[in-house]
PDB file of N, CA and C in Angstrom:
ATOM      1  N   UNK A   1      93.274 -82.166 -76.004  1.00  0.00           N
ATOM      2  CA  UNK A   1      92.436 -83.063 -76.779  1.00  0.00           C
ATOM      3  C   UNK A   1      91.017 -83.013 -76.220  1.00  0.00           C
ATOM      4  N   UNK A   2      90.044 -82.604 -77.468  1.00  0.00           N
ATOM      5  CA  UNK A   2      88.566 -82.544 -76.605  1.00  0.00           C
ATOM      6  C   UNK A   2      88.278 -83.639 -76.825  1.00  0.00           C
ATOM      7  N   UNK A   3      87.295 -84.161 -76.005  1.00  0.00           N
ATOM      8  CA  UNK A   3      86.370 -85.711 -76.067  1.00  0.00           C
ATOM      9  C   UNK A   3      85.317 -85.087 -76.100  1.00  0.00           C
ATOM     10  N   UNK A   4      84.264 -85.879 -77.135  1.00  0.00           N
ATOM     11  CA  UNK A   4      82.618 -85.647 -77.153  1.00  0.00           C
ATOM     12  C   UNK A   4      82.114 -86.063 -76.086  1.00  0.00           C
ATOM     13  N   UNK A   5      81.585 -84.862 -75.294  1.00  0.00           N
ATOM     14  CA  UNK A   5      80.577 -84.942 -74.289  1.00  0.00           C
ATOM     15  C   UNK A   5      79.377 -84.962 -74.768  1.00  0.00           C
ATOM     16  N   UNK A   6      78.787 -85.578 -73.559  1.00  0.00           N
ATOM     17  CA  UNK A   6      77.116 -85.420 -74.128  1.00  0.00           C
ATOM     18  C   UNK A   6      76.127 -85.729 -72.479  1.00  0.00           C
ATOM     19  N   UNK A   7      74.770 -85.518 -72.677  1.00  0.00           N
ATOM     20  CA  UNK A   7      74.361 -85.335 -71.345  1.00  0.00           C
ATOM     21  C   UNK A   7      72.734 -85.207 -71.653  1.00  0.00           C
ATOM     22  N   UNK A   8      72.298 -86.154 -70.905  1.00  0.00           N
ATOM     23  CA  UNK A   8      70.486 -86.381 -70.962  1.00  0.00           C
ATOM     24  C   UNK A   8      70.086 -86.775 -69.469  1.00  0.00           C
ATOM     25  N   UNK A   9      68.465 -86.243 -69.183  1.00  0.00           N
ATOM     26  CA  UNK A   9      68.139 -86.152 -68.199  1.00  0.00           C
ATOM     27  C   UNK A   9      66.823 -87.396 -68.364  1.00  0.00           C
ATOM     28  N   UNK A  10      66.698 -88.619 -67.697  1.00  0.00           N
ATOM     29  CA  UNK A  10      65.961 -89.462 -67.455  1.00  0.00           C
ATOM     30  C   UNK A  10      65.663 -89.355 -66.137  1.00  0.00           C
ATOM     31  N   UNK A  11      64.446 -90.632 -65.975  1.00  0.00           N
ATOM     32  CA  UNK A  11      63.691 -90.333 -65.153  1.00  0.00           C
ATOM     33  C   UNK A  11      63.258 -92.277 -65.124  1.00  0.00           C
ATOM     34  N   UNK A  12      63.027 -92.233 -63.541  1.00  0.00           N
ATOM     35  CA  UNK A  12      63.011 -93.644 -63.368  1.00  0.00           C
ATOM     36  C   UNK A  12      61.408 -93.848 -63.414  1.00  0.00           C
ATOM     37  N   UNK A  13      61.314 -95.017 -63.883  1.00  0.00           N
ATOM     38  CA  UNK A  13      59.596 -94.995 -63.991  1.00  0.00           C
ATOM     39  C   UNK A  13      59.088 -96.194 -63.504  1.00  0.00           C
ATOM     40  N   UNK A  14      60.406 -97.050 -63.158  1.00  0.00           N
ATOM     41  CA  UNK A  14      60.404 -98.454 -62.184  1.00  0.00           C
ATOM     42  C   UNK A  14      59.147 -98.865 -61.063  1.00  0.00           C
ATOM     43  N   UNK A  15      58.387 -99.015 -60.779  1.00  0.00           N
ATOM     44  CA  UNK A  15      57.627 -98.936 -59.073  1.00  0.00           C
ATOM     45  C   UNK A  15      58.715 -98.849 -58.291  1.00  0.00           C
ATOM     46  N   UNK A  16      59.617-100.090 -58.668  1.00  0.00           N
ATOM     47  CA  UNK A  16      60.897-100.713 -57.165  1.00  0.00           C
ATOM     48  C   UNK A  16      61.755 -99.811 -57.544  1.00  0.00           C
ATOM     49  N   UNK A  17      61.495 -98.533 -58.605  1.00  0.00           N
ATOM     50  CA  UNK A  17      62.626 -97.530 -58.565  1.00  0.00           C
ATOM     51  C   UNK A  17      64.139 -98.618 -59.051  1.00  0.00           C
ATOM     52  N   UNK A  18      65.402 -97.642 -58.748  1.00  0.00           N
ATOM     53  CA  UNK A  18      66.539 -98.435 -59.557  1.00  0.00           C
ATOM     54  C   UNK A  18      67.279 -99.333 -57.915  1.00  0.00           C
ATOM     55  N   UNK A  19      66.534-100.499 -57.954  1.00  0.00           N
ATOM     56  CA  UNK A  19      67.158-101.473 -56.946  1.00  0.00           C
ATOM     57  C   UNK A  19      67.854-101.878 -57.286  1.00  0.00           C
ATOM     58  N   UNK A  20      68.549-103.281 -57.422  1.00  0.00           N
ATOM     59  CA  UNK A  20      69.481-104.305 -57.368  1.00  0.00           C
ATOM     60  C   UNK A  20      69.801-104.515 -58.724  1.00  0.00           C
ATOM     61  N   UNK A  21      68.726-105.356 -59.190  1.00  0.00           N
ATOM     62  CA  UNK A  21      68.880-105.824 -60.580  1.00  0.00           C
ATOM     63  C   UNK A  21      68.754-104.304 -61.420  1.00  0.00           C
ATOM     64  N   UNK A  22      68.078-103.516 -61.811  1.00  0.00           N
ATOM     65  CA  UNK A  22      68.398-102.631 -62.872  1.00  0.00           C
ATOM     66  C   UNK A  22      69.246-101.779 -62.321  1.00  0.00           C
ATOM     67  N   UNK A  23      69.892-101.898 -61.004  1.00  0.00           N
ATOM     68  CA  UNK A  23      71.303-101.124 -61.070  1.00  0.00           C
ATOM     69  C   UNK A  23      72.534-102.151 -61.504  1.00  0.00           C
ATOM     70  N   UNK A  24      72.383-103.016 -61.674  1.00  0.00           N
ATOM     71  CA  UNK A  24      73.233-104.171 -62.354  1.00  0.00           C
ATOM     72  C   UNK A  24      73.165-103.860 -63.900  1.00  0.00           C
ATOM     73  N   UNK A  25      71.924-103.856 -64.535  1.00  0.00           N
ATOM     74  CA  UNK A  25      71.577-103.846 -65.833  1.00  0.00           C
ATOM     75  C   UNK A  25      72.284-102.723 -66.212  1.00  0.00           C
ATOM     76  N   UNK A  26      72.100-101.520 -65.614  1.00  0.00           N
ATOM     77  CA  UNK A  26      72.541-100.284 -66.184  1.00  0.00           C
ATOM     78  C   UNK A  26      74.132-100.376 -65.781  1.00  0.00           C
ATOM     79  N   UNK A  27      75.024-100.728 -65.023  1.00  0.00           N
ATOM     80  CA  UNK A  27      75.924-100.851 -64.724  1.00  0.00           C
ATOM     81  C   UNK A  27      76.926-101.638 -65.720  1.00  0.00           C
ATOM     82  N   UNK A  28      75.954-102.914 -66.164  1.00  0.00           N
ATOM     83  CA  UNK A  28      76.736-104.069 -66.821  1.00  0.00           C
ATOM     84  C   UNK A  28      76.639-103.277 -68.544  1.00  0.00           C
ATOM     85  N   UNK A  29      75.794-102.470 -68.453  1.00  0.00           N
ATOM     86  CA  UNK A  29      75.696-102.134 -70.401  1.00  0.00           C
ATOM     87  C   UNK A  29      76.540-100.880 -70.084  1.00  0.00           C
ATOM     88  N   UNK A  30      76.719 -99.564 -68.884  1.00  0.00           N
ATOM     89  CA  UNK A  30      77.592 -98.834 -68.904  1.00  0.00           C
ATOM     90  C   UNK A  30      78.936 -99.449 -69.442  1.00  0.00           C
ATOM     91  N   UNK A  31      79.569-100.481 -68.834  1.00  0.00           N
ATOM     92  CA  UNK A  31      80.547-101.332 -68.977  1.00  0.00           C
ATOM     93  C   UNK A  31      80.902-101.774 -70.506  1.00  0.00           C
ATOM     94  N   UNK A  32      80.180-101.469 -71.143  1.00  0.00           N
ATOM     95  CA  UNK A  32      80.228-102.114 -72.614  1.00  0.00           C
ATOM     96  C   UNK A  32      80.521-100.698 -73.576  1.00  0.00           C
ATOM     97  N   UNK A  33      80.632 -99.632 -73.097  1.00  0.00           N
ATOM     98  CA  UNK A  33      81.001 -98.475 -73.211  1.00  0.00           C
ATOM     99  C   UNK A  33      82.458 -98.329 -73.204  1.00  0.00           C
ATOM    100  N   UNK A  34      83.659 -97.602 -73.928  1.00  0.00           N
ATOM    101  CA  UNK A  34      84.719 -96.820 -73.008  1.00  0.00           C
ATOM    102  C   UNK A  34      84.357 -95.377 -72.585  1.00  0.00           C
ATOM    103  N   UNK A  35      83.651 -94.694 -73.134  1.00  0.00           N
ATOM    104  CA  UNK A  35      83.162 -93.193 -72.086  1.00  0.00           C
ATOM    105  C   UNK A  35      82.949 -93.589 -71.099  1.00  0.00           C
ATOM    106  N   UNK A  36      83.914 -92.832 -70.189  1.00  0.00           N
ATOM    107  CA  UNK A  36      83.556 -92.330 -68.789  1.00  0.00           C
ATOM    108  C   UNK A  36      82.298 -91.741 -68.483  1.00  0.00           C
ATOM    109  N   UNK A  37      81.645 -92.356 -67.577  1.00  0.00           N
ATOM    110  CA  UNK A  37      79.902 -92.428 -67.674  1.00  0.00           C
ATOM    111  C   UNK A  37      79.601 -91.864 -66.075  1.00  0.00           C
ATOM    112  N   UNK A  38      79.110 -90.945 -65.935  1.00  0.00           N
ATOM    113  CA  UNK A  38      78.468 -90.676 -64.503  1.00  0.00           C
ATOM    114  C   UNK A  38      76.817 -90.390 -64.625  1.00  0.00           C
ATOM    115  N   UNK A  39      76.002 -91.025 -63.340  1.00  0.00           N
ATOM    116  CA  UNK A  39      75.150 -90.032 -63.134  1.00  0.00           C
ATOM    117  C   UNK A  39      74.840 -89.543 -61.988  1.00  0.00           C
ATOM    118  N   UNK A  40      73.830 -88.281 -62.332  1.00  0.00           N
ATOM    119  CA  UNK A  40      74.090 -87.452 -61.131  1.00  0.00           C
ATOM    120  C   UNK A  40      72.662 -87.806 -60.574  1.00  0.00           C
ATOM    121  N   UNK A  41      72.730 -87.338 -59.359  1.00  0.00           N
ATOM    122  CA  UNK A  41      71.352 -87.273 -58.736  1.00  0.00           C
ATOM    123  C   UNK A  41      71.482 -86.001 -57.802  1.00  0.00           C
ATOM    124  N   UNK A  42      70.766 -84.991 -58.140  1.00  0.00           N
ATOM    125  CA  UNK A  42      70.883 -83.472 -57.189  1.00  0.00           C
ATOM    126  C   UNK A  42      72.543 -82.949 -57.136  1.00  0.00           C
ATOM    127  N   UNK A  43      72.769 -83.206 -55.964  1.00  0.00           N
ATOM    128  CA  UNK A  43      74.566 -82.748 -55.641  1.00  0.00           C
ATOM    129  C   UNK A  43      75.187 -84.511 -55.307  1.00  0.00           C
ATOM    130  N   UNK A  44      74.818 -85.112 -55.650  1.00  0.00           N
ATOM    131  CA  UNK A  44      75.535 -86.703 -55.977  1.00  0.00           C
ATOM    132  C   UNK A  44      75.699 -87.765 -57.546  1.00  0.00           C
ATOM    133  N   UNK A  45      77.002 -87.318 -57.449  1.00  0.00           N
ATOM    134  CA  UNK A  45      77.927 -87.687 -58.624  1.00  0.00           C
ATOM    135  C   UNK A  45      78.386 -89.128 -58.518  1.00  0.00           C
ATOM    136  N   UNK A  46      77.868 -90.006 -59.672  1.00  0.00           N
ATOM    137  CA  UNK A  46      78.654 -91.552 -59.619  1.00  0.00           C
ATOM    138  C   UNK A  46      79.206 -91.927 -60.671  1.00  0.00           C
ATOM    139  N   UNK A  47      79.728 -93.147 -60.543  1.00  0.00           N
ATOM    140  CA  UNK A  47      80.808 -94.025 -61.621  1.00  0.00           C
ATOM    141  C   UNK A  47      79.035 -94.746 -62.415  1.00  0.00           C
ATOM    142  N   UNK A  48      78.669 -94.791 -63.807  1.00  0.00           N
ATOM    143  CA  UNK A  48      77.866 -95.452 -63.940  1.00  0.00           C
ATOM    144  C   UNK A  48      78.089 -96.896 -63.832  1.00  0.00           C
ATOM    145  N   UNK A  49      79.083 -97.325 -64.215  1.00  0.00           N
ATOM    146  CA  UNK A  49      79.834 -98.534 -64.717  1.00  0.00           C
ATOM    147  C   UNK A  49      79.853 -99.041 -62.787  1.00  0.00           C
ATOM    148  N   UNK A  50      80.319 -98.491 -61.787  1.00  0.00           N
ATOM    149  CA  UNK A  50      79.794 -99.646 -61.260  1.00  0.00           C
ATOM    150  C   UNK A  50      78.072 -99.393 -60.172  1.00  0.00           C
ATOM    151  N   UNK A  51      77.916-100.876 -60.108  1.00  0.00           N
ATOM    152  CA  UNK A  51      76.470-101.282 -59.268  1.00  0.00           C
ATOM    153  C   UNK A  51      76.078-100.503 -58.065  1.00  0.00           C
ATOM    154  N   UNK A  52      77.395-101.296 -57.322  1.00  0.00           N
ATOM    155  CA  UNK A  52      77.194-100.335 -55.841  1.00  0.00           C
ATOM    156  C   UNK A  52      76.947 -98.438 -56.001  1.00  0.00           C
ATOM    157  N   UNK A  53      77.978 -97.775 -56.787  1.00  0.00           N
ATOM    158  CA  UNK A  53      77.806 -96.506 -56.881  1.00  0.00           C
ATOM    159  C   UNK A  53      76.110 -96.082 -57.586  1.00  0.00           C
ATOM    160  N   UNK A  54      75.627 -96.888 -58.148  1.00  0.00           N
ATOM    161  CA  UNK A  54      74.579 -96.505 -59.008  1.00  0.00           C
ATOM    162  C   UNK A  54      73.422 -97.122 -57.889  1.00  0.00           C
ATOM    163  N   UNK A  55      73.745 -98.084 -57.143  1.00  0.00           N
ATOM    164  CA  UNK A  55      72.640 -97.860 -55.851  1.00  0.00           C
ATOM    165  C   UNK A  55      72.862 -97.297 -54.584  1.00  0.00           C
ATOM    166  N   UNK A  56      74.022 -96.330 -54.300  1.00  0.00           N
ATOM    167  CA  UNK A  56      74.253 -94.985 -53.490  1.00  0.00           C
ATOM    168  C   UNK A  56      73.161 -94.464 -53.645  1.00  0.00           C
ATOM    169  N   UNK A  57      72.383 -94.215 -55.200  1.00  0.00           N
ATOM    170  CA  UNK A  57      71.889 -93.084 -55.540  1.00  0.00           C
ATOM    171  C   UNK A  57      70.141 -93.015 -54.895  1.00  0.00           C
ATOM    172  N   UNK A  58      70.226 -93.949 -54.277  1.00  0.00           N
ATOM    173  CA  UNK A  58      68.674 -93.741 -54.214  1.00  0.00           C
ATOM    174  C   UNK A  58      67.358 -93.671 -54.917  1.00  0.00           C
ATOM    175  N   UNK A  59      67.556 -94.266 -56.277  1.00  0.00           N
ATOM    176  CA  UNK A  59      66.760 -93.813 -57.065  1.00  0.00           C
ATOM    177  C   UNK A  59      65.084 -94.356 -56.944  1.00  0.00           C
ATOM    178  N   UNK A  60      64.455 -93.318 -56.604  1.00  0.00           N
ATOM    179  CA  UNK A  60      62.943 -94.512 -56.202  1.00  0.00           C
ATOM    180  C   UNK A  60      62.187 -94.004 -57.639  1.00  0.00           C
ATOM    181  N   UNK A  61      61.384 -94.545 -57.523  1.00  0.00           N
ATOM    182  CA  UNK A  61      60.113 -94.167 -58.978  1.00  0.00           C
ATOM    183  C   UNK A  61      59.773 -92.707 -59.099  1.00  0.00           C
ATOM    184  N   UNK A  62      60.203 -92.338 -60.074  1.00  0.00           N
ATOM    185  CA  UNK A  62      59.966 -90.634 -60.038  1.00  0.00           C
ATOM    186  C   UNK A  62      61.039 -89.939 -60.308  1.00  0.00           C
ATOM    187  N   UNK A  63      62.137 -90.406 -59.736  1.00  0.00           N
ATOM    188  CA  UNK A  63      63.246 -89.866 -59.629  1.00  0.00           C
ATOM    189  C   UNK A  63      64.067 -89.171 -60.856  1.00  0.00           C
ATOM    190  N   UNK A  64      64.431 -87.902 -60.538  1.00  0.00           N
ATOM    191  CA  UNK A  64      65.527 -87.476 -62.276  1.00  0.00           C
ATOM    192  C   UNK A  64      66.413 -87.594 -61.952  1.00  0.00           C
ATOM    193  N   UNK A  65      67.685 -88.456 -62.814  1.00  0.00           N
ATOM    194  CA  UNK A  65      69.132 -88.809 -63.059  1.00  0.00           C
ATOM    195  C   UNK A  65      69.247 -88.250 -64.560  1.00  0.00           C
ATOM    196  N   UNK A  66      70.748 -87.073 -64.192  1.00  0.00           N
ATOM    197  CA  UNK A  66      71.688 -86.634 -65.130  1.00  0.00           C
ATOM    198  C   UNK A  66      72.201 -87.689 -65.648  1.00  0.00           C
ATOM    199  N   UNK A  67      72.308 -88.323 -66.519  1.00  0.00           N
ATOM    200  CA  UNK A  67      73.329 -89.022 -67.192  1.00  0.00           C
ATOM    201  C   UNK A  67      74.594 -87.791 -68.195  1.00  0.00           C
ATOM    202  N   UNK A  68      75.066 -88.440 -67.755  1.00  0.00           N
ATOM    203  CA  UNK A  68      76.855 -87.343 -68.360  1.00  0.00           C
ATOM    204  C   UNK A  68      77.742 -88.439 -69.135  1.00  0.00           C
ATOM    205  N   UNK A  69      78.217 -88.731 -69.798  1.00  0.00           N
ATOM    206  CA  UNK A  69      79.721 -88.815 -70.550  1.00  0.00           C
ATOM    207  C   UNK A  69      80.569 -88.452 -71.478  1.00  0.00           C
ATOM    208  N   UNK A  70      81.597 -88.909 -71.235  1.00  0.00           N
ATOM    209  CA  UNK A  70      82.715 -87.944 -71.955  1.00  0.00           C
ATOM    210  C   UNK A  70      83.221 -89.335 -72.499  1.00  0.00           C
ATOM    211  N   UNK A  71      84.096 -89.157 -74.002  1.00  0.00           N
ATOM    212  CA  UNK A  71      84.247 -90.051 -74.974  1.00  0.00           C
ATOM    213  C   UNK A  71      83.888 -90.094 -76.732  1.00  0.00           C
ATOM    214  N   UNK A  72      84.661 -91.129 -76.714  1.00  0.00           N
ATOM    215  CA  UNK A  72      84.056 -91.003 -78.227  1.00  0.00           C
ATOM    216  C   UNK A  72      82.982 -91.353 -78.546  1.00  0.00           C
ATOM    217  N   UNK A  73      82.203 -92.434 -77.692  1.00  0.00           N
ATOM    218  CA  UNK A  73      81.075 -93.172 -77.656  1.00  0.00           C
ATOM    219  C   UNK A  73      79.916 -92.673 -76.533  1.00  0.00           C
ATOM    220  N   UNK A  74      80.526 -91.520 -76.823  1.00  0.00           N
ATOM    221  CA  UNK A  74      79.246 -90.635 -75.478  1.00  0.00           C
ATOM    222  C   UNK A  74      77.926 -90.873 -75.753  1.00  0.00           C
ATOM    223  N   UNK A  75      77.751 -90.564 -77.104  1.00  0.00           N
ATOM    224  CA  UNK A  75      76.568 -90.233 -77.679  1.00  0.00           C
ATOM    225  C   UNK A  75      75.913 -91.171 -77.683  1.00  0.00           C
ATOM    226  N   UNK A  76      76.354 -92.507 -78.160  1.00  0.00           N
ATOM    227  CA  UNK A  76      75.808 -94.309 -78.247  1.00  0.00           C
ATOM    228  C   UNK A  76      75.371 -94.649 -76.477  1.00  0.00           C
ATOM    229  N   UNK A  77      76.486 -94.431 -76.126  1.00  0.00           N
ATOM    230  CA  UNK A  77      76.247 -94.690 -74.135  1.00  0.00           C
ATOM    231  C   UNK A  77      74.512 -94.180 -73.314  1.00  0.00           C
ATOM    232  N   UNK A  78      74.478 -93.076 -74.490  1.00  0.00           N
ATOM    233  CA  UNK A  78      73.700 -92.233 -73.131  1.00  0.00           C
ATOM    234  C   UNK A  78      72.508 -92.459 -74.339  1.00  0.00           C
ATOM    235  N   UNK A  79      72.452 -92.811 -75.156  1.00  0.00           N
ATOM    236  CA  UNK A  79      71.398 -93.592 -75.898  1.00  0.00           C
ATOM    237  C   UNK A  79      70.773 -94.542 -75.455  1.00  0.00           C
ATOM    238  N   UNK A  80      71.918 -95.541 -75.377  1.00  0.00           N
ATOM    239  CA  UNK A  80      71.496 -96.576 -75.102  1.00  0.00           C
ATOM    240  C   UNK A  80      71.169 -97.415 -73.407  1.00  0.00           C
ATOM    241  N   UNK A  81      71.661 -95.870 -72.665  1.00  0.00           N
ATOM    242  CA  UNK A  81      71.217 -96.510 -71.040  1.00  0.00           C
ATOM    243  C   UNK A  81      69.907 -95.793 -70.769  1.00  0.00           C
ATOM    244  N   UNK A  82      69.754 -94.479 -71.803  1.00  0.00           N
ATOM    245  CA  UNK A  82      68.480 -94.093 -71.764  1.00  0.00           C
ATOM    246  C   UNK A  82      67.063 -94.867 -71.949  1.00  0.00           C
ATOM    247  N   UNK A  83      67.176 -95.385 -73.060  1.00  0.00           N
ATOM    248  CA  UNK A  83      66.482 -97.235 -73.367  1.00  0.00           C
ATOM    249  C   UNK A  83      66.104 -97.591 -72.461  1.00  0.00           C
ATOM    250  N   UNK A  84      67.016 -98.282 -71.891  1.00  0.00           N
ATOM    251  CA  UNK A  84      67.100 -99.448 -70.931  1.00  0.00           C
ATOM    252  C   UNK A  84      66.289 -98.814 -69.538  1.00  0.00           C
ATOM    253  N   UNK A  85      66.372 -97.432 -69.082  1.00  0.00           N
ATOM    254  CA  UNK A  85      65.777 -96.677 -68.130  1.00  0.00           C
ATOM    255  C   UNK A  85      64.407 -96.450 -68.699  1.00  0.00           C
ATOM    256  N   UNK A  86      64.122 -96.234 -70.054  1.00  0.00           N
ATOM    257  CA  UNK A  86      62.453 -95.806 -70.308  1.00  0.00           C
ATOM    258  C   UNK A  86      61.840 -96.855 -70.346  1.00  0.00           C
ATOM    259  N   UNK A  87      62.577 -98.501 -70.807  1.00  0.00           N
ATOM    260  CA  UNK A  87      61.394 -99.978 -70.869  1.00  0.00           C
ATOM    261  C   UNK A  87      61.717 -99.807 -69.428  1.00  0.00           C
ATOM    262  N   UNK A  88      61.901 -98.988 -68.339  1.00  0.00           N
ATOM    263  CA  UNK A  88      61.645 -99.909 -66.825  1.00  0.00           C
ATOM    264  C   UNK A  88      63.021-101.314 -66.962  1.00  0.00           C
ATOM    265  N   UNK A  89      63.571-100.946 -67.283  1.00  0.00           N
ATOM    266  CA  UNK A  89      64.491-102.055 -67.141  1.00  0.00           C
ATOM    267  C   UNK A  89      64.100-103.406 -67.772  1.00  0.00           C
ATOM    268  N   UNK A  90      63.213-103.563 -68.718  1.00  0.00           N
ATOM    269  CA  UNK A  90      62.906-104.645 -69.239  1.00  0.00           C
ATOM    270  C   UNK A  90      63.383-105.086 -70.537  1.00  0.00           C
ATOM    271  N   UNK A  91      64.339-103.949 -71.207  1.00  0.00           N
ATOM    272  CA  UNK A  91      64.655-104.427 -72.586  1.00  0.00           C
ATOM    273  C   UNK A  91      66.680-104.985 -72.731  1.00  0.00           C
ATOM    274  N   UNK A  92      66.293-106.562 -71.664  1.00  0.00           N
ATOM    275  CA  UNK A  92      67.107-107.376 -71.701  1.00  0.00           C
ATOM    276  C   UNK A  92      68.013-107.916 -73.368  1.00  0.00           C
ATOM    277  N   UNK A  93      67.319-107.697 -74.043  1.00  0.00           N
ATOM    278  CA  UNK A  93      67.576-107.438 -75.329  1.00  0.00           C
ATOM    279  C   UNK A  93      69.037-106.018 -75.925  1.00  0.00           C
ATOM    280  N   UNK A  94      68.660-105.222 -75.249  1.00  0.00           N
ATOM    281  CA  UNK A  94      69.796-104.071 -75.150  1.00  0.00           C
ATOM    282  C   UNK A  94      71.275-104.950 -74.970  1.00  0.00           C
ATOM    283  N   UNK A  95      70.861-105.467 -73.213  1.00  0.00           N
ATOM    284  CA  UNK A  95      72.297-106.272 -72.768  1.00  0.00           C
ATOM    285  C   UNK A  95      72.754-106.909 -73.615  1.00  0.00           C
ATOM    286  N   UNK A  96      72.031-108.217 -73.926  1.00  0.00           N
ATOM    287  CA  UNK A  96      72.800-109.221 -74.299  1.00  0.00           C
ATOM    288  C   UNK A  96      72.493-110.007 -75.579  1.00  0.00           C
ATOM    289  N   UNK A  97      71.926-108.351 -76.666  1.00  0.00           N
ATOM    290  CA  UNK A  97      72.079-108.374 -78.357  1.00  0.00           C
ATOM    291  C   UNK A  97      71.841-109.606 -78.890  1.00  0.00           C
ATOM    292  N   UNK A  98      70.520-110.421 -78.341  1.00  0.00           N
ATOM    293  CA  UNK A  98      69.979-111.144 -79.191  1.00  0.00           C
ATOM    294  C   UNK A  98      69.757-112.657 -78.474  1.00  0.00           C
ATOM    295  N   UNK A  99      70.518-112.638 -77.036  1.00  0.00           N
ATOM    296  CA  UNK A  99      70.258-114.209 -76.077  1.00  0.00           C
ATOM    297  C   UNK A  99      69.317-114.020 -75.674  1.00  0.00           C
ATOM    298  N   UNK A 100      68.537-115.005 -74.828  1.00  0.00           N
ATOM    299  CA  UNK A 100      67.480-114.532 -73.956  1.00  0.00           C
ATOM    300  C   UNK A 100      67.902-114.616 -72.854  1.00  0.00           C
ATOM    301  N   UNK A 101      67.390-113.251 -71.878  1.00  0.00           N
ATOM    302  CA  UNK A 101      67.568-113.418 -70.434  1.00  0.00           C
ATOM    303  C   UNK A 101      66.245-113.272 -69.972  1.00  0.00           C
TER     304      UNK A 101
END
């Protein structure tokens, strides 16, 4: 059985790079996904879905992350964490579809 893969290359444009909170953000909307979601950084491979693995990565301002998943909803996933990585982590709107945070 094949699953739709799919795969885009972003780039952090943060100052504070991907710290605490937008490794939460990107973590908590991975989560809202069922594709299995990784990204890469050089020769380091993570779970997107969780926090801690997505701040292994080191990501400072500048930085390029592979985003990868496999699924039926690959294509929507890596859309929509792409977003959330180009506002700088500011389009709280993505998360939580219409509350305010």
């Amino acid at each position: 059985m094949d699953m739709p893969i799919a795969q885009r290359t972003v780039v952090i444009n943060n100052p504070q790079g991907l710290h605490a909170r937008p490794a939460e953000m990107f973590a908590r909307l991975a989560l809202k996904f069922d594709s299995e979601i990784e990204v890469i950084r050089e020769s380091l491979r993570v779970d997107a879905k969780s926090i801690l693995h997505v701040l292994t990565l080191g990501a400072a301002q500048g930085t390029e992350l592979v985003l990868h998943a496999r699924g039926a909803d690959a294509e929507a996933a890596l859309e929509a964490l792409s977003r959330l990585v180009d506002s700088d982590f500011t389009a709280d709107e993505t998360l939580s579809q219409g509350s305010q945070g």
